[in-house]
Protein backbone atom coordinates (compact mmCIF):
# COMPACT_ATOMS: atom_id res chain seq x y z
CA UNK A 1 -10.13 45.93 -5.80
CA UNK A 2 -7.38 42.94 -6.46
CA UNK A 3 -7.98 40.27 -4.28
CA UNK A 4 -4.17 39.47 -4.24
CA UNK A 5 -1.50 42.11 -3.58
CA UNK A 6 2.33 41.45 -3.79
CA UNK A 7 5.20 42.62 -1.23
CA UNK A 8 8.60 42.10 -2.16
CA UNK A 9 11.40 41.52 0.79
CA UNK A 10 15.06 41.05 0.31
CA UNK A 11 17.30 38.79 2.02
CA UNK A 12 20.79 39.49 3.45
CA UNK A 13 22.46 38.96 -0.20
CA UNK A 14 19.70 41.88 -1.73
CA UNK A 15 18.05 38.82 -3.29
CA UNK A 16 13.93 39.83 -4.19
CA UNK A 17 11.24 37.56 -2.71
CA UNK A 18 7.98 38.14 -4.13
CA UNK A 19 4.98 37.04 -1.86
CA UNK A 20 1.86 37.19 -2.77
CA UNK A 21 -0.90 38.08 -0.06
CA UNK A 22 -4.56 37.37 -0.49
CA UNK A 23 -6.88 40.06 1.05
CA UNK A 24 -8.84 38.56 3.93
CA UNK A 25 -11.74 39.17 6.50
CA UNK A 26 -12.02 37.25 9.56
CA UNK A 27 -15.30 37.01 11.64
CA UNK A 28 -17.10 35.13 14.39
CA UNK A 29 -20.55 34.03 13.34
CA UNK A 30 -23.36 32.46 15.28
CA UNK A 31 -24.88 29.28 13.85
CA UNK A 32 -28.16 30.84 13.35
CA UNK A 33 -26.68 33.82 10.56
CA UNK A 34 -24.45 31.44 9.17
CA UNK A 35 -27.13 28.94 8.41
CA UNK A 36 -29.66 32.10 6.78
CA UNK A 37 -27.77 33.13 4.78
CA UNK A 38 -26.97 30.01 3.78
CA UNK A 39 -30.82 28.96 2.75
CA UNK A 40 -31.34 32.30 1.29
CA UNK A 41 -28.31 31.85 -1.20
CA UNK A 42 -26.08 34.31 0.51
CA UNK A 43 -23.20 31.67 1.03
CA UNK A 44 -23.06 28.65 -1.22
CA UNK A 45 -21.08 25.80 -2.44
CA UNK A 46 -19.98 26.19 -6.08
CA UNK A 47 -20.25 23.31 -8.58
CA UNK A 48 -16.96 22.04 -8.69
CA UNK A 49 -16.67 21.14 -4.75
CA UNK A 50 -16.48 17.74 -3.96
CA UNK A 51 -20.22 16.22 -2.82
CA UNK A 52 -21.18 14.87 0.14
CA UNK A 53 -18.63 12.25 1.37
CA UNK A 54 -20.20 12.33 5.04
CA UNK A 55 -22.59 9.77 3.85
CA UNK A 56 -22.47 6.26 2.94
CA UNK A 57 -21.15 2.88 4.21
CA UNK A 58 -18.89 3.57 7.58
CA UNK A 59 -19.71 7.03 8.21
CA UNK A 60 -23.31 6.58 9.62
CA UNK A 61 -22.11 8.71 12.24
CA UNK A 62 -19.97 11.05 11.03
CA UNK A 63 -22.48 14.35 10.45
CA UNK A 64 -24.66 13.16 13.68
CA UNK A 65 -20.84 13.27 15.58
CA UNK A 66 -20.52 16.87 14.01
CA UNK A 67 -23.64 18.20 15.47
CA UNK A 68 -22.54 16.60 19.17
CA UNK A 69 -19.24 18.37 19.24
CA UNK A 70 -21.18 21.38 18.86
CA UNK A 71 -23.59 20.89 21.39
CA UNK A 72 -20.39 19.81 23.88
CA UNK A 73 -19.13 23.21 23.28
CA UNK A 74 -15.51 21.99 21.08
CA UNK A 75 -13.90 23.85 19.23
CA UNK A 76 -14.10 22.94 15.25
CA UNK A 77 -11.82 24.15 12.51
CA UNK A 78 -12.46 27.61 11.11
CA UNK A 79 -14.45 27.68 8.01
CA UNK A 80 -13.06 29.27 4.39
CA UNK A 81 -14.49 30.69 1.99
CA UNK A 82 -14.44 33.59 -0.79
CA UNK A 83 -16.23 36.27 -2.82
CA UNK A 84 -15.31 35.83 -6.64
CA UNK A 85 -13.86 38.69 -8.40
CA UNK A 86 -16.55 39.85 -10.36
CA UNK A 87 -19.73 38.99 -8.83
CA UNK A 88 -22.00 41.59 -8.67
CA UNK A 89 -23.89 39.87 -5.32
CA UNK A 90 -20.61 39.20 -3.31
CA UNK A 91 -22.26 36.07 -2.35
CA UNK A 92 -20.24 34.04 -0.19
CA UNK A 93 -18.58 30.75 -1.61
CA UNK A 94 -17.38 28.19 0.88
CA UNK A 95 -13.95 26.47 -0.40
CA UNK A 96 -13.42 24.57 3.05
CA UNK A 97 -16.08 23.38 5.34
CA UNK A 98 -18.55 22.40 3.05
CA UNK A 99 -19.11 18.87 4.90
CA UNK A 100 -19.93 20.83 7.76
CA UNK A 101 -22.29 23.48 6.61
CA UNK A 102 -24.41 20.66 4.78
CA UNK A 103 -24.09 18.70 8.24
CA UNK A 104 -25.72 21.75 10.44
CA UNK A 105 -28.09 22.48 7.56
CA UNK A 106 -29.27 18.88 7.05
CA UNK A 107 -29.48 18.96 10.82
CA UNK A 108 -31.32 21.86 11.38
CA UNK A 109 -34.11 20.52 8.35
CA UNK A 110 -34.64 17.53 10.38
CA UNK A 111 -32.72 15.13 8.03
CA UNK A 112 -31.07 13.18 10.73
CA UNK A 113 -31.44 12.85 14.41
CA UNK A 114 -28.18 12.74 16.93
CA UNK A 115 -28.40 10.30 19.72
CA UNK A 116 -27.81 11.95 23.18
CA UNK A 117 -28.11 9.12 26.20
CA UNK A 118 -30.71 6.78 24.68
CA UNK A 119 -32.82 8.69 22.83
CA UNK A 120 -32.46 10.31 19.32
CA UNK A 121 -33.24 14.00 19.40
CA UNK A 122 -34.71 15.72 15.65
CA UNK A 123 -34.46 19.45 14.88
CA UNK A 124 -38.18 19.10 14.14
CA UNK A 125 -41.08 16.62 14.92
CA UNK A 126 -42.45 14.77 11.53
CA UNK A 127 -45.06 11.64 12.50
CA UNK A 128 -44.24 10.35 8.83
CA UNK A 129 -40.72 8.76 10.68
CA UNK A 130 -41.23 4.92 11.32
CA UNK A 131 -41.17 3.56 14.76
CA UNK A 132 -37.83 3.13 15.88
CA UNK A 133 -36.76 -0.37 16.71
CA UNK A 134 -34.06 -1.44 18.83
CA UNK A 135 -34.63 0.91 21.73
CA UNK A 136 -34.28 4.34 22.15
CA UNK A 137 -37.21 7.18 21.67
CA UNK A 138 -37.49 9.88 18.56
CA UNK A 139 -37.84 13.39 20.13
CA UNK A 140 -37.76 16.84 19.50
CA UNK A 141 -34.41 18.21 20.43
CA UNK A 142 -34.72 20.53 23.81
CA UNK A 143 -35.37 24.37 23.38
CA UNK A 144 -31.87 24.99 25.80
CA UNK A 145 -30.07 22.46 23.55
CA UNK A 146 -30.96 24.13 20.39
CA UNK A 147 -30.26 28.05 21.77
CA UNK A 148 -26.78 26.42 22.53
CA UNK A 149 -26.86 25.09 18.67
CA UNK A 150 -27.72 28.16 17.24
CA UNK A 151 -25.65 30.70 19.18
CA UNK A 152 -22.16 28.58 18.65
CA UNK A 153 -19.98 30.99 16.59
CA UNK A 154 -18.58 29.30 13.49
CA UNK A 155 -14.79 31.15 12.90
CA UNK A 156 -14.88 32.46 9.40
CA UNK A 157 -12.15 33.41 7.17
CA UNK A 158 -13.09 35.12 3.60
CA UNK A 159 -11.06 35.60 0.83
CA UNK A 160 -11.91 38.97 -0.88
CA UNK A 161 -12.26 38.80 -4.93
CA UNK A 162 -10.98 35.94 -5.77
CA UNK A 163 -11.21 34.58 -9.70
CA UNK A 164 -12.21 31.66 -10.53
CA UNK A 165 -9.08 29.41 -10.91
CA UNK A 166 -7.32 31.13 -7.92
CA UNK A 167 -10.05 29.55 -5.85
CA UNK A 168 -10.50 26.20 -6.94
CA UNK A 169 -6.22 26.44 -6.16
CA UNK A 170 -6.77 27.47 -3.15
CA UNK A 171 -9.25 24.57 -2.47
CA UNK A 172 -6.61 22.59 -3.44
CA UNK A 173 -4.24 23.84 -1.32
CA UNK A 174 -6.69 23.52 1.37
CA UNK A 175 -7.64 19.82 1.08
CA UNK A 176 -3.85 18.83 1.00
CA UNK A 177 -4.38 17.89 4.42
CA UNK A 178 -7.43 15.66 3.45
CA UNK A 179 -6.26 14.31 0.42
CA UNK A 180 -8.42 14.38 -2.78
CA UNK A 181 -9.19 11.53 -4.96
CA UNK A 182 -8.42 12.04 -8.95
CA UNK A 183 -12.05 12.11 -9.52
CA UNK A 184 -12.11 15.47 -7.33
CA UNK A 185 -9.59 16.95 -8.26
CA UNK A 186 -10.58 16.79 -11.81
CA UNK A 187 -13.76 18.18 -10.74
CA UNK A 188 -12.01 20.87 -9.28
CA UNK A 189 -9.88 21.77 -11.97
CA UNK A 190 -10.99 25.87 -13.62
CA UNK A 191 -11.27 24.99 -17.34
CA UNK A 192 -14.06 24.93 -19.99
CA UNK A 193 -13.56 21.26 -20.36
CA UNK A 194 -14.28 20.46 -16.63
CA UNK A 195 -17.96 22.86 -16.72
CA UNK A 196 -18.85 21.34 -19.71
CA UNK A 197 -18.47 17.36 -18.36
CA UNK A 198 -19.77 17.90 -15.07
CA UNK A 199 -22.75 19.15 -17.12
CA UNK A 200 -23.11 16.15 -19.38
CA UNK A 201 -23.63 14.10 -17.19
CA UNK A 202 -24.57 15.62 -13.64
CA UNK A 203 -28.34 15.29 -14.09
CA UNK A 204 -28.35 11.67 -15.17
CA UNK A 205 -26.06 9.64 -12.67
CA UNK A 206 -28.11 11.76 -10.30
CA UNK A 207 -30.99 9.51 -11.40
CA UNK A 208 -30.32 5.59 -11.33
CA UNK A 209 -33.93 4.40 -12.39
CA UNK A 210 -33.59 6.47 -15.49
CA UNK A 211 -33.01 4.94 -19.33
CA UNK A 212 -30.38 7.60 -19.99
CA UNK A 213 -28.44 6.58 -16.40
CA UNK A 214 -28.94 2.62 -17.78
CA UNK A 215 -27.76 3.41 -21.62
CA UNK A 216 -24.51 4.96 -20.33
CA UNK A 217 -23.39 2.09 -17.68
CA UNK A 218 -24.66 -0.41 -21.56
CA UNK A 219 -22.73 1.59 -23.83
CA UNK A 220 -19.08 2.40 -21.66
CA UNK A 221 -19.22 -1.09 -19.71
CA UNK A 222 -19.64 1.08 -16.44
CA UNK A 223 -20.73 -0.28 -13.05
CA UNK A 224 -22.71 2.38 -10.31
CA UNK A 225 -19.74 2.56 -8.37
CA UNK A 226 -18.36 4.02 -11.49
CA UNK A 227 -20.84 6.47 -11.54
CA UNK A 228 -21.07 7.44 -8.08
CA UNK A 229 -20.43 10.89 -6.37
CA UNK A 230 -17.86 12.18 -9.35
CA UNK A 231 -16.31 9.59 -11.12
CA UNK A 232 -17.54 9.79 -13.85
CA UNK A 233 -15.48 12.61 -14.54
CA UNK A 234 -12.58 10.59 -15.54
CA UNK A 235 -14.19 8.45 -17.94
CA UNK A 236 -15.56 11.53 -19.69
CA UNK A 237 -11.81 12.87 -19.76
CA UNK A 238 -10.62 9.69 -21.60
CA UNK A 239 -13.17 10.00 -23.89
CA UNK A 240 -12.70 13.50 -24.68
CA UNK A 241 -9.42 13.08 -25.07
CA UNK A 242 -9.40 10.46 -27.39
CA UNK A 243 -11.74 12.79 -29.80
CA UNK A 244 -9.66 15.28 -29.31
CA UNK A 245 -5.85 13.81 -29.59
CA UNK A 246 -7.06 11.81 -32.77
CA UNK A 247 -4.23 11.79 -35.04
CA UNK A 248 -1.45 12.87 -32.36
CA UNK A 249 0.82 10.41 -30.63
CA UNK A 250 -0.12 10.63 -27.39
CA UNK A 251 -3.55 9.21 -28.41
CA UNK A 252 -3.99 6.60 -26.75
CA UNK A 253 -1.89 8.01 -23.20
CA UNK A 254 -5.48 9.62 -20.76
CA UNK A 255 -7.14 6.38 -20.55
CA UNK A 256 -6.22 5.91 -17.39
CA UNK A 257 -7.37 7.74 -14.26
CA UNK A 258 -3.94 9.06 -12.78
CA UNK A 259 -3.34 9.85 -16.70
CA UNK A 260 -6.69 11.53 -17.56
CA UNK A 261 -5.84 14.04 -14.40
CA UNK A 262 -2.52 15.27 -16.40
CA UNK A 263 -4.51 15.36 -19.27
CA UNK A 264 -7.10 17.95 -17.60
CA UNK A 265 -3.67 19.92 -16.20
CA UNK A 266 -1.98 20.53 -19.56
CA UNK A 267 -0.75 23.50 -20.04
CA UNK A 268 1.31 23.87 -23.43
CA UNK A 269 3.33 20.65 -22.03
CA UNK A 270 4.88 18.93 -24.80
CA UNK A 271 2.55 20.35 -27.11
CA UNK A 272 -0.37 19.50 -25.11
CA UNK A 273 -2.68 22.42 -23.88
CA UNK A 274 -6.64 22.02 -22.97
CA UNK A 275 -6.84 25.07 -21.10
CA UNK A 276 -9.22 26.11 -24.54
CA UNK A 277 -9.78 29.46 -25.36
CA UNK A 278 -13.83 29.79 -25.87
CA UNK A 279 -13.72 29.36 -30.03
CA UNK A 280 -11.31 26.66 -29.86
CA UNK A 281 -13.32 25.04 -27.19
CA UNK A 282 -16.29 25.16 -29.17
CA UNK A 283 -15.28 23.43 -32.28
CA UNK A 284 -13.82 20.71 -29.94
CA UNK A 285 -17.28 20.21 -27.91
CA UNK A 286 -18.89 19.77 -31.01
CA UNK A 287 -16.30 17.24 -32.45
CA UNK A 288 -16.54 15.07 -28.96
CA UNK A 289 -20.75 15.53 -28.63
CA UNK A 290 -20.94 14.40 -31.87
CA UNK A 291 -18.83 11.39 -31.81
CA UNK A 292 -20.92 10.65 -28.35
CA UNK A 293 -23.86 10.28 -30.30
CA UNK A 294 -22.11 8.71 -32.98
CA UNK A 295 -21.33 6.23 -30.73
CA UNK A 296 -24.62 5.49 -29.35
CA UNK A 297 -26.36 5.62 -32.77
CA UNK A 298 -23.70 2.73 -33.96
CA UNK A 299 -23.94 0.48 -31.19
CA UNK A 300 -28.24 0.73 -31.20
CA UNK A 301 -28.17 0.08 -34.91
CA UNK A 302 -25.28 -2.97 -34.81
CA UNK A 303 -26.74 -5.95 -36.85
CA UNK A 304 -26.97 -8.72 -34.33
CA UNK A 305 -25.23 -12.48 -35.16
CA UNK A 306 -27.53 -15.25 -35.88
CA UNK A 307 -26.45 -18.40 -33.85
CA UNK A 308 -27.90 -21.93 -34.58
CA UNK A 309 -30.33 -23.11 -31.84
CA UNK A 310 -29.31 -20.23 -29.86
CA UNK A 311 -30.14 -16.45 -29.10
CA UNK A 312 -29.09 -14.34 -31.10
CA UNK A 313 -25.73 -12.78 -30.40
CA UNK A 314 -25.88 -9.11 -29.84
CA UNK A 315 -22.44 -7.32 -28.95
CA UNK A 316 -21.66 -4.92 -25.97
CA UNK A 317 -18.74 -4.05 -24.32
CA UNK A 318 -17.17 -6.80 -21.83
CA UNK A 319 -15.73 -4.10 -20.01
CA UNK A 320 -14.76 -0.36 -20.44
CA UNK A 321 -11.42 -0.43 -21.44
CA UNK A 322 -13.29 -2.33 -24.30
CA UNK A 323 -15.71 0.28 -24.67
CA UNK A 324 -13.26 2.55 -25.01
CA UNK A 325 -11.35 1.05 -27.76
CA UNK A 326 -14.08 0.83 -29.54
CA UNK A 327 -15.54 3.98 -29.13
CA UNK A 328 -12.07 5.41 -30.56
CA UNK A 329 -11.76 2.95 -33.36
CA UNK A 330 -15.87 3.62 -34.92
CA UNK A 331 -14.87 7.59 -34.59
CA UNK A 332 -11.88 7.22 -36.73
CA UNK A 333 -11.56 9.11 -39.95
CA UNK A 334 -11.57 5.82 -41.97
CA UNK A 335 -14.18 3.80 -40.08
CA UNK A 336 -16.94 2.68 -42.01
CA UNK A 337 -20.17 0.46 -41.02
CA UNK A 338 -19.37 -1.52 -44.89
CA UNK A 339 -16.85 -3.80 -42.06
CA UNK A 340 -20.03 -3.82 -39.42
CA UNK A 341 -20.41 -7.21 -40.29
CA UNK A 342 -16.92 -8.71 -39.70
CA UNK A 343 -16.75 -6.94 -36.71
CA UNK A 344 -19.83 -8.42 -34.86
CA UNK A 345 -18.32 -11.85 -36.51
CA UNK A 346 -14.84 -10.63 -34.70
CA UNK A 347 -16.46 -9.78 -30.88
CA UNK A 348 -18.75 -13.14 -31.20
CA UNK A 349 -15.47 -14.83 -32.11
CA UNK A 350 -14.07 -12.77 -28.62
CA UNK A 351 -16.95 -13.89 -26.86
CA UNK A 352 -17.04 -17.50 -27.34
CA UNK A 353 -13.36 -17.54 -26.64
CA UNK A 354 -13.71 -15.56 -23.40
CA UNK A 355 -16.23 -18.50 -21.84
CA UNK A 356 -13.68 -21.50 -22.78
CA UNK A 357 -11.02 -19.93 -21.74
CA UNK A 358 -12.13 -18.82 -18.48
CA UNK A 359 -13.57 -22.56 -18.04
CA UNK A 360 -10.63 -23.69 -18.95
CA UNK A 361 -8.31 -21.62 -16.14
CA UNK A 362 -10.48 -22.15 -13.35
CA UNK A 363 -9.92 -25.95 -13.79
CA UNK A 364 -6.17 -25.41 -14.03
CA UNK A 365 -6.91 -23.36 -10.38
CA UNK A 366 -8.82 -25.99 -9.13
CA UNK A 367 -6.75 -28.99 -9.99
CA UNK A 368 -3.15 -26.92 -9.07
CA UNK A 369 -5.05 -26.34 -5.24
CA UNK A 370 -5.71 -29.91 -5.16
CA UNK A 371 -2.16 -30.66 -6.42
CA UNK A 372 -3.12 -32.93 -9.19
CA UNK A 373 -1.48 -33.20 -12.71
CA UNK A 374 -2.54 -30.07 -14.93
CA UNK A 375 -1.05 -31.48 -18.38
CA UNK A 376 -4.30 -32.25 -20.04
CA UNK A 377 -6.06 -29.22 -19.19
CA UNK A 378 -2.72 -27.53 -20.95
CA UNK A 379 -2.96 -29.60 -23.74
CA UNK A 380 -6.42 -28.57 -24.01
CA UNK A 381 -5.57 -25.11 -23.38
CA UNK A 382 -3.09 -25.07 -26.65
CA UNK A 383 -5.34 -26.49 -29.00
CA UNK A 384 -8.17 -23.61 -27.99
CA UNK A 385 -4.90 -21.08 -28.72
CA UNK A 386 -3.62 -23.17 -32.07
CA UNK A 387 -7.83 -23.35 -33.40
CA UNK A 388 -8.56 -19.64 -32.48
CA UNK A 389 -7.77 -16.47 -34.68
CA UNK A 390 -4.65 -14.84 -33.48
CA UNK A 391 -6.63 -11.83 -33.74
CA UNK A 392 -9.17 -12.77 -31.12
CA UNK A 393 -6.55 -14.44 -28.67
CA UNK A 394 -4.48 -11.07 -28.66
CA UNK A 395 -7.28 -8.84 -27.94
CA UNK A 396 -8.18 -11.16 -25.00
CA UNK A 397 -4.31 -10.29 -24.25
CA UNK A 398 -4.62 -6.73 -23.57
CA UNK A 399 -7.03 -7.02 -21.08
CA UNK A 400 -4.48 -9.03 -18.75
CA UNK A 401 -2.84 -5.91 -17.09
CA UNK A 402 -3.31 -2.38 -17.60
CA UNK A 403 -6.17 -2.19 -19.94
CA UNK A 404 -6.75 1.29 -20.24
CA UNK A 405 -2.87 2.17 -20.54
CA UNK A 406 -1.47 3.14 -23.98
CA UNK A 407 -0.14 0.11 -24.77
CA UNK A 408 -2.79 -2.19 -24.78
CA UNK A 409 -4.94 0.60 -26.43
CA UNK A 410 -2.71 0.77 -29.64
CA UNK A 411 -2.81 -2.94 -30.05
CA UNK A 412 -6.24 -3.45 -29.80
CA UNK A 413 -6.49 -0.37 -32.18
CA UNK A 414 -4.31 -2.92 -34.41
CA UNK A 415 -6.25 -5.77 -33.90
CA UNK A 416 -9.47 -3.99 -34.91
CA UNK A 417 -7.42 -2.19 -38.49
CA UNK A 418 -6.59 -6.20 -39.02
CA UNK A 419 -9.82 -7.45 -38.95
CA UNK A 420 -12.00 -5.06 -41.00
């Protein structure tokens, strides 16, 4: 059975308009059902929907305000989902709502209480829960107040054998009116490319006291935030791409977020297509796994700078657009580790720069918001410019604006060809 039939209509000049209409069953279903099935597997959430983003700074309240509109009896927005085209168990796949169904099913495991007058009512009773300070009791949510939970019908609408990419575009189209973030979108995005990244790395930002979750933040100059929820999707796209595009001239042009998402869309535009067919794919997963580990093998085994008096210096990224430059650069065809040692001679170079200059500008700040005469700190300013390698004081360059754009990638992919 097609999950999409089309009807064509004609308008007063005998003009065709093809519409396409989606097959679709409507229902009212009680709390209790809809939750089942939902613990017995029945009706999920596929992979590629966005994660929880009821949780977090500012929206203590937002699943716990959920569960009271409920109980007052409002009326919620219907719920979507599909059956994919294909699936042998028909199970149910929610494309909107999926904030909601974890909200009753987090509420109905006794993850979070909801406040009603002064007291905070639980699903279930579990002594383990501190005392509660502040006021207020912890109690067991009346038996009336949860038959009125549980017999609330959800409005469901299900679209019947859908594929794969036709629902993730209809999630799309959905969450226009709740705008997604690139990270999300990427996510959601049918492709090879996209299952294969969210696998990479799923498991291990899932786990921030692991060494796997602490080598990638090392290696890519990456901060938690970076990490969080699905963002690391786009820094696996710029990677990726840069394995990938190596060679072409639009090399250096899905560093950046907004960039990486056309990257993931390309569809035979201007020559650019990573909607991979399964062989091609493979060869290129390879290519970009092992330059990964390429990476990581380089970096552990860089020779480290001896420094009079001092520590020795050891070089990692200053910050990701960094990392990525030089994660392209050691995965070019000519790279060789012969130049290993003019390079860690190059990013000491870098790094002593970095610290003058910075101590340097904020006594220009400091001395321009007191008002006071800024001529010797400029003098002193030029001579650390005239004493330095132009090479070092142009790489600091690129990282004044736009890092990660294609500009300031090709130069410092310059830079780098000038000094080995």
């Amino acid at each position: 059975m097609s999950s999409m039939n089309y009807t064509t209509f004609h308008d007063e000049n005998g003009n065709k308009i093809k519409i396409p209409q989606y097959e679709v069953e409507q229902e009212d279903i009680a709390i209790k059902y809809f939750h089942q099935e939902f613990k017995n597997g029945e009706r999920i959430l596929d992979a590629w929907q966005r994660l929880d983003g009821w949780s977090g700074k500012g929206k203590e309240n937002y699943k716990a305000d959920f569960i009271k509109a409920i109980l007052h009896g409002t009326n919620i927005p219907k719920i979507m989902e599909y059956t994919l085209k294909g699936d042998p168990s028909q199970r149910k796949r929610i494309l909107d709502g999926g904030h909601r169904t974890r909200a009753i099913d987090e509420f109905m495991s006794a993850e979070f209480p909801v406040k009603l007058g002064e007291n905070y009512y639980w699903w279930d009773k579990d002594d383990s829960r501190p005392s509660r300070e502040g006021g207020g009791h912890d109690l067991i949510l009346p038996r009336q107040l949860k038959d009125i939970f549980t017999k609330y019908k959800l409005t469901v609408t299900t679209y019947i054998n859908l594929t794969d990419e036709q629902a993730r575009e209809k999630f799309n189209d959905l969450n226009n009116c709740s705008p997604m973030k690139v990270h999300e979108v990427i996510n959601s995005h049918s492709s090879l490319l996209i299952d294969h990244l969210r696998e990479l790395w799923g498991d291990i930002v899932s786990d921030e006291n692991s060494e796997e979750y602490a080598m990638i933040r090392e290696l890519f100059s990456l901060s938690k935030a970076d990490l969080e929820s699905l963002k690391y999707m786009k820094v696996l796209v710029s990677l990726f791409s840069l394995v990938e595009r190596q060679g072409q001239k639009d090399l250096f042009d899905y560093c950046q977020p907004t960039d990486a998402l056309n990257y993931v869309r390309a569809n035979d535009d201007a020559c650019l297509n990573t909607q991979f067919d399964a062989d091609t794919f493979e060869v290129e997963w390879v290519n970009f796994t092992d330059s990964m580990e390429k990476y990581q093998g380089w970096v552990e085994e860089l020779p480290s700078l001896e420094v009079d008096g001092k520590d020795p210096y050891t070089w990692k990224p200053h910050n990701h657009s960094e990392a990525l430059s030089v994660f392209h650069f050691m995965n070019s065809v000519n790279f060789t580790t012969d130049n290993d040692e003019k390079l860690i001679k190059f990013f000491k170079d870098c790094h002593d720069y970095r610290k003058d200059l910075s101590k340097i500008e904020k006594e220009i700040k400091k001395k321009v918001k007191e008002n006071k005469d800024i001529s010797e700190l400029q003098k002193k300013l030029n001579e650390l410019n005239t004493t330095m390698d132009d090479n070092v004081v142009d790489w600091m360059k690129t990282f004044k604006n736009n890092g990660s754009g294609p500009t300031n990638m090709g130069n410092r992919n310059t830079i780098l060809t000038n000094v080995v």
